[in-house]
Protein backbone atom coordinates (compact mmCIF):
# COMPACT_ATOMS: atom_id res chain seq x y z
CA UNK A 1 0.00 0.00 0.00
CA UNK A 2 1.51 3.12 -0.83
CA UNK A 3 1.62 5.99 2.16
CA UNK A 4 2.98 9.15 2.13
CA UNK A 5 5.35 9.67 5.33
CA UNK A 6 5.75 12.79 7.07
CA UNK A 7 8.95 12.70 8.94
CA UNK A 8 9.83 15.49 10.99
CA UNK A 9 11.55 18.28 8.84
CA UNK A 10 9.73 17.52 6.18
CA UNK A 11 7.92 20.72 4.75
CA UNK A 12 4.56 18.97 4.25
CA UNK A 13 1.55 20.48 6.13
CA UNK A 14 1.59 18.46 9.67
CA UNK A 15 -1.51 16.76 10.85
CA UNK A 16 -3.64 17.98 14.06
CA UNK A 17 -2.23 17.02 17.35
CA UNK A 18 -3.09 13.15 17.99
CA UNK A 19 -3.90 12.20 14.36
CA UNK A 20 -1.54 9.95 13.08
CA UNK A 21 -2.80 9.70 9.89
CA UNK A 22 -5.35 10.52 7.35
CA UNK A 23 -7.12 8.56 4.44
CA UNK A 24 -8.81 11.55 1.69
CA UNK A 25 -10.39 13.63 4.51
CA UNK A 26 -10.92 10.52 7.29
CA UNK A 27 -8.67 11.22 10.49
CA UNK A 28 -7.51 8.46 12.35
CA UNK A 29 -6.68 9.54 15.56
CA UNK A 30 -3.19 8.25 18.13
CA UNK A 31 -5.69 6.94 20.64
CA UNK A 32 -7.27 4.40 17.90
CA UNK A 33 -3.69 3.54 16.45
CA UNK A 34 -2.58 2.66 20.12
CA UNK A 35 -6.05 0.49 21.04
CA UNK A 36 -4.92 -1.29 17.77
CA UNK A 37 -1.69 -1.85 18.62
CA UNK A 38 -2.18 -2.99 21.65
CA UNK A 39 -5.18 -4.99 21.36
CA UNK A 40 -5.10 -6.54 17.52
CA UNK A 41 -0.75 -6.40 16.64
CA UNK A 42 -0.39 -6.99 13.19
CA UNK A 43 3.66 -7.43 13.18
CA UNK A 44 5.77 -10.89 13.55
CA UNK A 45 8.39 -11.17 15.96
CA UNK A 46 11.95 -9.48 16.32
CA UNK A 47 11.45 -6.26 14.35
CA UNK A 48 12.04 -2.64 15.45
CA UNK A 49 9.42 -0.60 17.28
CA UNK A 50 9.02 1.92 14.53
CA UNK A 51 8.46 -1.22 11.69
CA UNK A 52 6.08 -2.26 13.52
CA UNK A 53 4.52 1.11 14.48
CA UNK A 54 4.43 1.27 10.71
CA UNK A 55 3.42 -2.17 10.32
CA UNK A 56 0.06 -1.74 12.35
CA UNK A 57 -0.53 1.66 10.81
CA UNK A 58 -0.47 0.23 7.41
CA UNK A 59 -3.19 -2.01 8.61
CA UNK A 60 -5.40 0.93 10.09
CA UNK A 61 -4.93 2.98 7.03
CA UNK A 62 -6.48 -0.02 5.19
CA UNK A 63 -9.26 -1.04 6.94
CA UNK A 64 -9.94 2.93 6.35
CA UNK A 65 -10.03 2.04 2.49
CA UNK A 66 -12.42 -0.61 3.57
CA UNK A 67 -14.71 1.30 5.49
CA UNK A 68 -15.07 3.85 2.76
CA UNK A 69 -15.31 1.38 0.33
CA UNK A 70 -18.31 -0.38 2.31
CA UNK A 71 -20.09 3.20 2.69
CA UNK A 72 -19.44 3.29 -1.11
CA UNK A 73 -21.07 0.01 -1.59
CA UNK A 74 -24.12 0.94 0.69
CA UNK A 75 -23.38 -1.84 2.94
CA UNK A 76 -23.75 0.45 5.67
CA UNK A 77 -27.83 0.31 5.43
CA UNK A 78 -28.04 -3.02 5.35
CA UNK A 79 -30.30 -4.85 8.28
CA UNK A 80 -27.02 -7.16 9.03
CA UNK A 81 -24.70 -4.41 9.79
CA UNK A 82 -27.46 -2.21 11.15
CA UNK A 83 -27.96 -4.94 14.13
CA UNK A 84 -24.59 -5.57 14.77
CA UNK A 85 -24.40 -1.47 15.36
CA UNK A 86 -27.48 -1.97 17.28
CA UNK A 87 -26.20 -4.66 19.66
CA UNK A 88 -22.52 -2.32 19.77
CA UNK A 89 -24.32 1.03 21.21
CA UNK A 90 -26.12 -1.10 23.63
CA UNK A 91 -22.85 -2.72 25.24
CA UNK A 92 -21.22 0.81 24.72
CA UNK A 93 -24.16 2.23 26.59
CA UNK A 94 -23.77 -0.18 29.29
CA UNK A 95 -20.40 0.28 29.73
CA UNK A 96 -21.39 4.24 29.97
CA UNK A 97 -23.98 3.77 32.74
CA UNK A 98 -21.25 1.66 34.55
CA UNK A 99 -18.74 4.42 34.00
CA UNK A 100 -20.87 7.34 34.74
CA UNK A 101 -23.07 5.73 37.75
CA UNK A 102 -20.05 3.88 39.52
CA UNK A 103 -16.57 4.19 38.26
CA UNK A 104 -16.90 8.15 38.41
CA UNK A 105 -18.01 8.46 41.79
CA UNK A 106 -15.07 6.68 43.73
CA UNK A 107 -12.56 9.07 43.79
CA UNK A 108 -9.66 7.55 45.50
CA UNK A 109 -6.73 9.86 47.82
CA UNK A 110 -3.01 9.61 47.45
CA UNK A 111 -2.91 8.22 50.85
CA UNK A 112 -5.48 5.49 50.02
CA UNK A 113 -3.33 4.69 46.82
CA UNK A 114 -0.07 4.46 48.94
CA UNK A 115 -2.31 1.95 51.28
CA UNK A 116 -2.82 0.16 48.24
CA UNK A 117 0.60 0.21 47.24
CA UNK A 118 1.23 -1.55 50.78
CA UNK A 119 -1.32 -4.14 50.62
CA UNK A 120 0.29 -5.41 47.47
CA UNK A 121 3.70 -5.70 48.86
CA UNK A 122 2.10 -7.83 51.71
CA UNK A 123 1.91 -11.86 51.08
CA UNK A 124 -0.23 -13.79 52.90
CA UNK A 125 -0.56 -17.53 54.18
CA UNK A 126 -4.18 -18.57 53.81
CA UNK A 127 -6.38 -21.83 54.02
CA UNK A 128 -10.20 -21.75 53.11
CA UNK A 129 -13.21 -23.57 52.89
CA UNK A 130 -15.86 -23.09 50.14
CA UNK A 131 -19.51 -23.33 50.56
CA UNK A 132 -22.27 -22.70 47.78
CA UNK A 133 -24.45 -20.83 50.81
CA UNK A 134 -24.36 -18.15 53.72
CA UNK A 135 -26.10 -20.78 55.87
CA UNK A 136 -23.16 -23.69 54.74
CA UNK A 137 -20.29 -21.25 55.62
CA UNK A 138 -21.91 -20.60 59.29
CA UNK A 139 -21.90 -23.98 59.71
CA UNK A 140 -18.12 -24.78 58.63
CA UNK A 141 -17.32 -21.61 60.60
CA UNK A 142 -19.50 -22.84 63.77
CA UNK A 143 -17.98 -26.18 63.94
CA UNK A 144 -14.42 -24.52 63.40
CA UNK A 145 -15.17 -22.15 66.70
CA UNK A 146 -16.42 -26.01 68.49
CA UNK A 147 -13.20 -27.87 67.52
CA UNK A 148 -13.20 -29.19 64.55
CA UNK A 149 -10.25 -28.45 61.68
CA UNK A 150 -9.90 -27.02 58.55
CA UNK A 151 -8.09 -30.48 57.57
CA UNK A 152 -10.92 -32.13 58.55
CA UNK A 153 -13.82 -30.48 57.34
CA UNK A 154 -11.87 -29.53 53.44
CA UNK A 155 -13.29 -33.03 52.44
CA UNK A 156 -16.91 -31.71 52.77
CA UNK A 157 -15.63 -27.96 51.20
CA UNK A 158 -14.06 -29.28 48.09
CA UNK A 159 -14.65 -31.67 44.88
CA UNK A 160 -10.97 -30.42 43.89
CA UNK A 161 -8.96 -33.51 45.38
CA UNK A 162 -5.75 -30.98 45.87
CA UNK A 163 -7.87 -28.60 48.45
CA UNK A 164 -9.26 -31.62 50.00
CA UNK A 165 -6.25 -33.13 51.03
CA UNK A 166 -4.08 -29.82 52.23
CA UNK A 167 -7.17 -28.31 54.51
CA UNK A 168 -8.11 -25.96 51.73
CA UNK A 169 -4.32 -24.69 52.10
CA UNK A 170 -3.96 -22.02 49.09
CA UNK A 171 -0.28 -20.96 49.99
CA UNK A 172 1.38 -17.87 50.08
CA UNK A 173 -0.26 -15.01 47.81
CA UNK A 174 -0.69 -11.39 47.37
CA UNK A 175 -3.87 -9.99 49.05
CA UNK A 176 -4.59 -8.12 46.43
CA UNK A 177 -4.25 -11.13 44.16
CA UNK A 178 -7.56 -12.42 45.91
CA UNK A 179 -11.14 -11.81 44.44
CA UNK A 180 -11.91 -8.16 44.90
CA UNK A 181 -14.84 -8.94 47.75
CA UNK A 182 -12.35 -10.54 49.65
CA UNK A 183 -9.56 -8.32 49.81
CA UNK A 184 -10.18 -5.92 52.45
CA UNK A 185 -11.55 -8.63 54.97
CA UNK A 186 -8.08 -10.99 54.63
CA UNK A 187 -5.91 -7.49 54.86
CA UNK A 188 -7.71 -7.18 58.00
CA UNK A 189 -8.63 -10.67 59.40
CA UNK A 190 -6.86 -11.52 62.61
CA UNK A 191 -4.14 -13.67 62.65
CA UNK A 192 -4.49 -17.12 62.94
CA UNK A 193 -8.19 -17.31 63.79
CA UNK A 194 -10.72 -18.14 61.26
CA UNK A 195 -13.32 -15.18 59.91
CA UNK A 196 -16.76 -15.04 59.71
CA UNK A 197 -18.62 -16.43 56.35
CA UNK A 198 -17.30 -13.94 53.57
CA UNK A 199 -18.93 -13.72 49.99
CA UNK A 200 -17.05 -13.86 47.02
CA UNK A 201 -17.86 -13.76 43.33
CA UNK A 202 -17.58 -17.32 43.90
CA UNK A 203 -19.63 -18.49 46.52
CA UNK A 204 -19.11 -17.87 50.55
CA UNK A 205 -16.01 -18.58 52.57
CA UNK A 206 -14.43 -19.28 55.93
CA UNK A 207 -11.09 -18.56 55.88
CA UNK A 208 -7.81 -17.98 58.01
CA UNK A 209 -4.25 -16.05 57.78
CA UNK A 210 -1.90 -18.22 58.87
CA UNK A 211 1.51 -16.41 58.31
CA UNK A 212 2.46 -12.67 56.47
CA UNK A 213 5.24 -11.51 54.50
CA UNK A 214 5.77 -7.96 54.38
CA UNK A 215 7.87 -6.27 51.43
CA UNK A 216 9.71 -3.47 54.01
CA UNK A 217 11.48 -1.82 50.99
CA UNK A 218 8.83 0.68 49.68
CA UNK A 219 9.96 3.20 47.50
CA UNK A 220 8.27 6.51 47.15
CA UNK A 221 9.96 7.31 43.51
CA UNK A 222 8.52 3.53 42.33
CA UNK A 223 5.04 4.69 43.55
CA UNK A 224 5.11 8.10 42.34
CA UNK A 225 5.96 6.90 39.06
CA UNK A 226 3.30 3.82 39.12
CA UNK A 227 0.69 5.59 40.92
CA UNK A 228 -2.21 5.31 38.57
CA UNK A 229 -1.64 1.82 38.74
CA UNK A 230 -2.46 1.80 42.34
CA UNK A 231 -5.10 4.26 42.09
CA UNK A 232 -7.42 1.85 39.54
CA UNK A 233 -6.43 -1.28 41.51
CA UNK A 234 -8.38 0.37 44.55
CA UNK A 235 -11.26 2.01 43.06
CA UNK A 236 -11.55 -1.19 40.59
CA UNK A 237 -12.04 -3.71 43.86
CA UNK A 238 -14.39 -0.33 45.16
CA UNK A 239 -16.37 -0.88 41.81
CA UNK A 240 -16.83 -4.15 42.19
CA UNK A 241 -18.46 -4.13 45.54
CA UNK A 242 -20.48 -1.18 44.49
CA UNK A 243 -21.71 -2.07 41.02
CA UNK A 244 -23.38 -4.99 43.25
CA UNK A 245 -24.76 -2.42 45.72
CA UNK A 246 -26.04 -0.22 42.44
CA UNK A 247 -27.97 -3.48 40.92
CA UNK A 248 -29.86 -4.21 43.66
CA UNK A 249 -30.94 -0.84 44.43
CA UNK A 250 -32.13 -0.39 40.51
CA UNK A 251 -33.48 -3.88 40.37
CA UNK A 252 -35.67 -3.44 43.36
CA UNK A 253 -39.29 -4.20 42.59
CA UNK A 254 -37.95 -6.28 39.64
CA UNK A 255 -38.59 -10.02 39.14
CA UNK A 256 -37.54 -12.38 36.84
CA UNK A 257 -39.22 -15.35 36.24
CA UNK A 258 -37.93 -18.96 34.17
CA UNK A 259 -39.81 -21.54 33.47
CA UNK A 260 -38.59 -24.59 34.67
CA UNK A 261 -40.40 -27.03 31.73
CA UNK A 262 -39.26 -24.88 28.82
CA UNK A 263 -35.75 -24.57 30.47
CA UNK A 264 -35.47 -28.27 31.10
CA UNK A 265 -36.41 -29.04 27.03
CA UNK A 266 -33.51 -26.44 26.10
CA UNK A 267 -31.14 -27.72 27.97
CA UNK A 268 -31.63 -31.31 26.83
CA UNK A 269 -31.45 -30.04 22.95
CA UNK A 270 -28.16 -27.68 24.44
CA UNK A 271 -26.57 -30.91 26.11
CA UNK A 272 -26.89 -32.98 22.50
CA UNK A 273 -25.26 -30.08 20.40
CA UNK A 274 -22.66 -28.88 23.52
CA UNK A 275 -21.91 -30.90 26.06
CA UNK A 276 -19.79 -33.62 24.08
CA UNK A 277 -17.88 -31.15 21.97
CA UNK A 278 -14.09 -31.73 22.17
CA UNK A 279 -11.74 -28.42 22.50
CA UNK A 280 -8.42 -30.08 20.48
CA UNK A 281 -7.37 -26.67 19.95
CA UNK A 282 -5.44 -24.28 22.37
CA UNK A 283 -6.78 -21.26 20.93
CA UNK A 284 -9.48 -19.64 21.84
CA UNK A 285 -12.66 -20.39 20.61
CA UNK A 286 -16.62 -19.48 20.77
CA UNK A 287 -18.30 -21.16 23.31
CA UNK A 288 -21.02 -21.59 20.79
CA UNK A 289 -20.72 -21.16 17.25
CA UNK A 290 -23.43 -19.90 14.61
CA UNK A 291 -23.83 -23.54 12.94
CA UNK A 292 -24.41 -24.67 16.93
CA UNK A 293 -27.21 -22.24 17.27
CA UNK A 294 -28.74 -23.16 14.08
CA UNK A 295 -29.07 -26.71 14.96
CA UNK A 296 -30.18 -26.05 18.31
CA UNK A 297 -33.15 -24.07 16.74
CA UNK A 298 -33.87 -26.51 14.66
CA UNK A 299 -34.41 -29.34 17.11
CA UNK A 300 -35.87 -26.92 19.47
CA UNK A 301 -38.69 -26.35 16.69
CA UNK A 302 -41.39 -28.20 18.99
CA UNK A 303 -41.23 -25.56 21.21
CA UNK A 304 -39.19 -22.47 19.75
CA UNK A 305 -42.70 -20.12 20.58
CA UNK A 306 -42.82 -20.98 24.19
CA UNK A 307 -42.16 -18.61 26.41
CA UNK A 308 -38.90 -19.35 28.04
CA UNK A 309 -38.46 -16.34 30.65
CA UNK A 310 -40.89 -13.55 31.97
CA UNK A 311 -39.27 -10.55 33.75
CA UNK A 312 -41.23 -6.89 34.37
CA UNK A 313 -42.22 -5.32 31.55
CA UNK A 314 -41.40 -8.02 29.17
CA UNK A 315 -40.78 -11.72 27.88
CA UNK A 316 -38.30 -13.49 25.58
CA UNK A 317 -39.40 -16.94 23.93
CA UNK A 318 -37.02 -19.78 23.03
CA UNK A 319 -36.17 -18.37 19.90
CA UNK A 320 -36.27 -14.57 21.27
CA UNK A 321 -33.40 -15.56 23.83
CA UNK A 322 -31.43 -17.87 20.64
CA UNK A 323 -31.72 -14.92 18.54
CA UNK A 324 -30.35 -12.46 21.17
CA UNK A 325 -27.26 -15.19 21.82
CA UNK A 326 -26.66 -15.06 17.65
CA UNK A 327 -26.61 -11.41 17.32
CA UNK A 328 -23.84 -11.40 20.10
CA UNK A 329 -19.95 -11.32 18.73
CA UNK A 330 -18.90 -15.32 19.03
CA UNK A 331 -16.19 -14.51 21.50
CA UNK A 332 -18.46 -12.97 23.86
CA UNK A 333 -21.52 -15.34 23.84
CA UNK A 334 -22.22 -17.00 27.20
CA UNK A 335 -20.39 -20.50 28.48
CA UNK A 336 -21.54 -23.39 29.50
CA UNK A 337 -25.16 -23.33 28.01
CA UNK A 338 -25.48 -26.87 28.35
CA UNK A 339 -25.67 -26.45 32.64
CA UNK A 340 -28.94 -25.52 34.04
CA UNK A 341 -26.94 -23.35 36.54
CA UNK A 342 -25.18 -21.87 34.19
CA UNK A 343 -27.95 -21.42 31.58
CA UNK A 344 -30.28 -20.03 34.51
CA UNK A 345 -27.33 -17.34 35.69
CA UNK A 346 -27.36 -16.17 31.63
CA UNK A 347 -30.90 -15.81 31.41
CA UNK A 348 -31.04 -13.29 34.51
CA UNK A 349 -27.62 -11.60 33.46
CA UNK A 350 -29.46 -10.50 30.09
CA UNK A 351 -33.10 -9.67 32.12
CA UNK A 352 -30.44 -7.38 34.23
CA UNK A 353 -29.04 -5.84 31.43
CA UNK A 354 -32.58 -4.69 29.98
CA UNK A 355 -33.68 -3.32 32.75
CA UNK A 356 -30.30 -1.31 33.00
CA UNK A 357 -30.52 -0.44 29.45
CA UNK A 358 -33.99 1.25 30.19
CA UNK A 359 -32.11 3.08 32.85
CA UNK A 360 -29.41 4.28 30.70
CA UNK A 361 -31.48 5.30 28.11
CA UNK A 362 -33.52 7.26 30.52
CA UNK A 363 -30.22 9.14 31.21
CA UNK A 364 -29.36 10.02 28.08
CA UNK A 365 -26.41 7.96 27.98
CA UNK A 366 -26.85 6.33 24.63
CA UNK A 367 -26.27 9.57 23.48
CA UNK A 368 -23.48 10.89 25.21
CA UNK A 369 -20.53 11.98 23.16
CA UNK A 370 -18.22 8.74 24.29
CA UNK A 371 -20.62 6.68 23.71
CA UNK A 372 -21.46 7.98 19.99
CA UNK A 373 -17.06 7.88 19.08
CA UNK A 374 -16.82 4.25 20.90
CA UNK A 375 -19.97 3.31 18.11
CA UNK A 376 -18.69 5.39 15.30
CA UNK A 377 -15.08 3.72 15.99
CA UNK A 378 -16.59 -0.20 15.93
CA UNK A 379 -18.88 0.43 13.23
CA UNK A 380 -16.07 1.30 10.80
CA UNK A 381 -14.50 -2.17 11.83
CA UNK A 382 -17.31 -4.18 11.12
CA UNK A 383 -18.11 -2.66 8.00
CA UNK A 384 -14.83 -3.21 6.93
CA UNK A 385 -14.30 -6.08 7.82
CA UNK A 386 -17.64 -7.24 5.89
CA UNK A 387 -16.26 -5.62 2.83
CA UNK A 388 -13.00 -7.62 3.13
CA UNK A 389 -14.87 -10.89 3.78
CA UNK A 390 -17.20 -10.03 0.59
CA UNK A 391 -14.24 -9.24 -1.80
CA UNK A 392 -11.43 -12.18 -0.32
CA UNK A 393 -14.11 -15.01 0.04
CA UNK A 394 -14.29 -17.42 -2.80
CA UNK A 395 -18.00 -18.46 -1.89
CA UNK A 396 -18.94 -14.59 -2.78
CA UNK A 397 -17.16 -14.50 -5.78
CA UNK A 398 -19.26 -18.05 -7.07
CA UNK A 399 -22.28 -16.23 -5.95
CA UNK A 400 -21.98 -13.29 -7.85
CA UNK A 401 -19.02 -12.84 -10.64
CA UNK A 402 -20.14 -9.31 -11.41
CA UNK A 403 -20.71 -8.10 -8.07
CA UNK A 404 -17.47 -9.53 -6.78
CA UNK A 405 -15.60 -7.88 -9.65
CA UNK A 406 -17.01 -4.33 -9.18
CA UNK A 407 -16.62 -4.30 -4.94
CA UNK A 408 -12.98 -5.34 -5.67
CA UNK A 409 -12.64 -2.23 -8.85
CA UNK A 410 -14.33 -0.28 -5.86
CA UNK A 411 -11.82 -1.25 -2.94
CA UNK A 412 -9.04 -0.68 -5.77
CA UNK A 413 -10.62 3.27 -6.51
CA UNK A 414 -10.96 3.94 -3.20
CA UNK A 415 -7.23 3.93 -2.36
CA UNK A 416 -6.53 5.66 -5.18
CA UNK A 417 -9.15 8.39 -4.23
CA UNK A 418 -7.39 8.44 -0.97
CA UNK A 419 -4.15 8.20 -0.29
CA UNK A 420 -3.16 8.11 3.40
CA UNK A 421 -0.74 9.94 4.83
CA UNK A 422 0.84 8.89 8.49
CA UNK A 423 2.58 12.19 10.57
CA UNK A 424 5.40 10.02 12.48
CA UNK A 425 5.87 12.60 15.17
CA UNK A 426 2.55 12.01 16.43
CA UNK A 427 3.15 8.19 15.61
CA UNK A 428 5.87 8.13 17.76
CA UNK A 429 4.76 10.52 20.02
CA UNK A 430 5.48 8.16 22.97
CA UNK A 431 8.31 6.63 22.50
CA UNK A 432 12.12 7.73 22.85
CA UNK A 433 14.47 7.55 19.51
CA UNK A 434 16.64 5.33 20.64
CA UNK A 435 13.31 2.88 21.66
CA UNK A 436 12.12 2.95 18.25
CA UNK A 437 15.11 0.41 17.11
CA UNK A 438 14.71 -1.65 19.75
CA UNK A 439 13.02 -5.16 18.93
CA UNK A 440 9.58 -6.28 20.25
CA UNK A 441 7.86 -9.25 19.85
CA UNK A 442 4.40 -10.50 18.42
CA UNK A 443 1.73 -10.53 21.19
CA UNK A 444 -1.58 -11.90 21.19
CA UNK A 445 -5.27 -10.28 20.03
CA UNK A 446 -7.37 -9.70 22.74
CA UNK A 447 -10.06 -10.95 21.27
CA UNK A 448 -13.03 -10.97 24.05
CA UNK A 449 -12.81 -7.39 24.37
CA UNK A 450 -13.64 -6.91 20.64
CA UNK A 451 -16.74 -6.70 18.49
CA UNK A 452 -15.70 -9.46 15.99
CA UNK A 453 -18.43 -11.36 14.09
């Protein structure tokens, strides 16, 4: 692809501050090259920084030919892209509400971050015990405070066979390595003596410090300079408690209702299509692909009208709650539909997130100006990558000869149209001269974070 480099020096116009580049008249902004770059590399091991600065910002600049070249095409109205957008500013909104409602309003000192800073430099001894209830944990706890062990009673806690024989014994670890609900109640649990139940994202637990290891060589410089990284630590295990706090308190009055025959029929079609599926691959995969759905509606035909879950102010059928699991990226569909725990939790989880979408909405948050880039920024992605998939894949090109032949004389006019031109001093804004020859290596996609279909 040819671009047109504007090294510093150069007497070509420079771009606005944080655009790294520009395709005819479409900016693409430093904040979209580094999510990119840091989220879907495009470079190979063992070259220089700036190659593969260059590297990924070759790839941008083209799937800015794409984009333009899907708008060109009109794929942009079609009812297949539209829903995808659809489902996008819904998540984005949610995400919004989350930010706005929560993250926003737990501001956190410089003295709390320096405690933070301590509690990670602090290791821990621990042994547990797991129960599935409040009422299960009193009990272990109870008969802990009567005499009885943690050795002894692990064989009632635990299916794993590890935790059953060491007394729950989970070794030295990092407090703040521990689920964020827990955290504050093992910094502060009493040495040697066993708590009261404590809930996790897991389940409840009795548990007991043993031993501590504390780091005495704190440096002020090391925290000054890693702050931040403290300061979201805290207010992330703060969010966490609170977004729970914040769904009750909107979800009051709320009920959601399954019902138990139509459930029971899914999960029997679910277990035939899921259960027995063998994962021969390390990489990641859906936990559910489209061809897996389609089959499942198909033997669910019997009873794809029933109504599957009631909640206020609405119901889904069978199908309804099928079709919302299709229209969701494959990466980020739910696990484990084949469980009727599992299934159950799902079904609430997407009740939940209607009624906060109503909330949201309410707010005005769908419209907010983050909200509307974060959309903007995903739909260009999909629609190019829908244009790629319609001029690279063979099965398109059997479909339609003529139609395949003008979308790729399209994609080809495009990028003559628009040439793209990359400013390298706000490219490599960031990043010292002598960095930019150093080698990196390839690093994984983060691929559950993305809006990939």
């Amino acid at each position: 692809m040819a671009i047109l480099l504007l090294w510093t020096g150069c007497e070509k116009k420079e771009l606005p501050q944080n655009v790294v580049s520009t395709v005819g008249d479409k900016p693409i902004s430093y904040d979209e090259f580094l999510f990119s770059y840091l989220t879907m590399p495009k470079h190979p091991s063992n070259i220089t920084e700036r190659e593969a600065r260059l590297q990924q910002m070759d790839y941008l600049n083209d799937r800015m030919h794409l984009f333009l070249s899907a708008e060109a095409d009109g794929l942009d109205e079609s009812p297949e892209i539209l829903e995808k957008v659809d489902y996008i500013r819904n998540r984005e909104t949610l995400k919004y509400l989350y930010r706005k409602e929560i993250w926003e309003q737990l501001p956190v000192t410089d003295d709390e971050a320096w405690a933070e800073y301590k509690r990670e430099n602090i290791e821990v001894k621990v042994r547990h015990l797991f129960a599935e209830s409040r009422e299960q944990a009193q009990q272990f706890y109870d008969r802990l405070q009567n005499g009885e062990s943690f050795e002894s009673l692990a064989g009632e806690a635990f299916q794993d066979s590890v935790l059953a024989a060491n007394g729950g014994d989970l070794g030295w670890l990092t407090v703040t390595s521990l689920d964020p609900l827990l955290v504050d109640s093992v910094y502060n649990a009493r040495l040697g003596m066993p708590t009261q139940p404590l809930q996790s994202s897991f389940g409840w637990h009795v548990m007991k410090v043993e031993d501590i290891k504390q780091n005495v060589f704190l440096s002020r410089d090391y925290f000054e300079k890693n702050k931040e990284t403290y300061v979201n630590s805290l207010r992330s295990r703060r969010a966490t408690r609170q977004s729970q706090a914040y769904v009750k308190q909107a979800l009051t009055g709320k009920t959601v209702t399954i019902k138990g025959e139509v459930l029971t029929k899914l999960l029997q079609v679910n277990q035939t299509h899921l259960r027995m599926q063998r994962r021969e691959s390390p990489l990641p995969a859906p936990s559910v692909d489209d061809l897996q759905l389609l089959k499942i509606a198909r033997d669910s035909d019997e009873f794809l009208n029933e109504t599957l879950v009631e909640f206020t102010g609405g119901s889904w059928t069978v199908l309804e709650f099928l079709d919302q699991i299709r229209r969701m990226p494959p990466m980020q569909r739910p696990e484990k539909l084949y469980d009727r725990g599992a299934l159950s939790s799902h079904i609430i989880d997407m009740a939940r997130d209607n009624y906060l979408l109503d909330i949201a909405r309410e707010k005005g948050y769908d419209q907010a100006k983050p909200v509307e880039q974060e959309v903007e920024r995903w739909r260009r992605s999909v629609l190019a990558s829908e244009f790629l998939r319609r001029i690279q894949l063979v099965a398109y090109k059997e479909e339609n000869p003529e139609k395949w032949a003008e979308r790729r004389a399209l994609y080809e006019r495009i990028k003559a149209e628009n040439p793209a031109v990359v400013d390298t001093t706000n490219l490599f804004q960031d990043v010292k001269p002598v960095d930019l020859e150093k080698r990196v290596q390839a690093i994984p996609m983060v691929l559950r974070s993305n809006y990939s279909w």
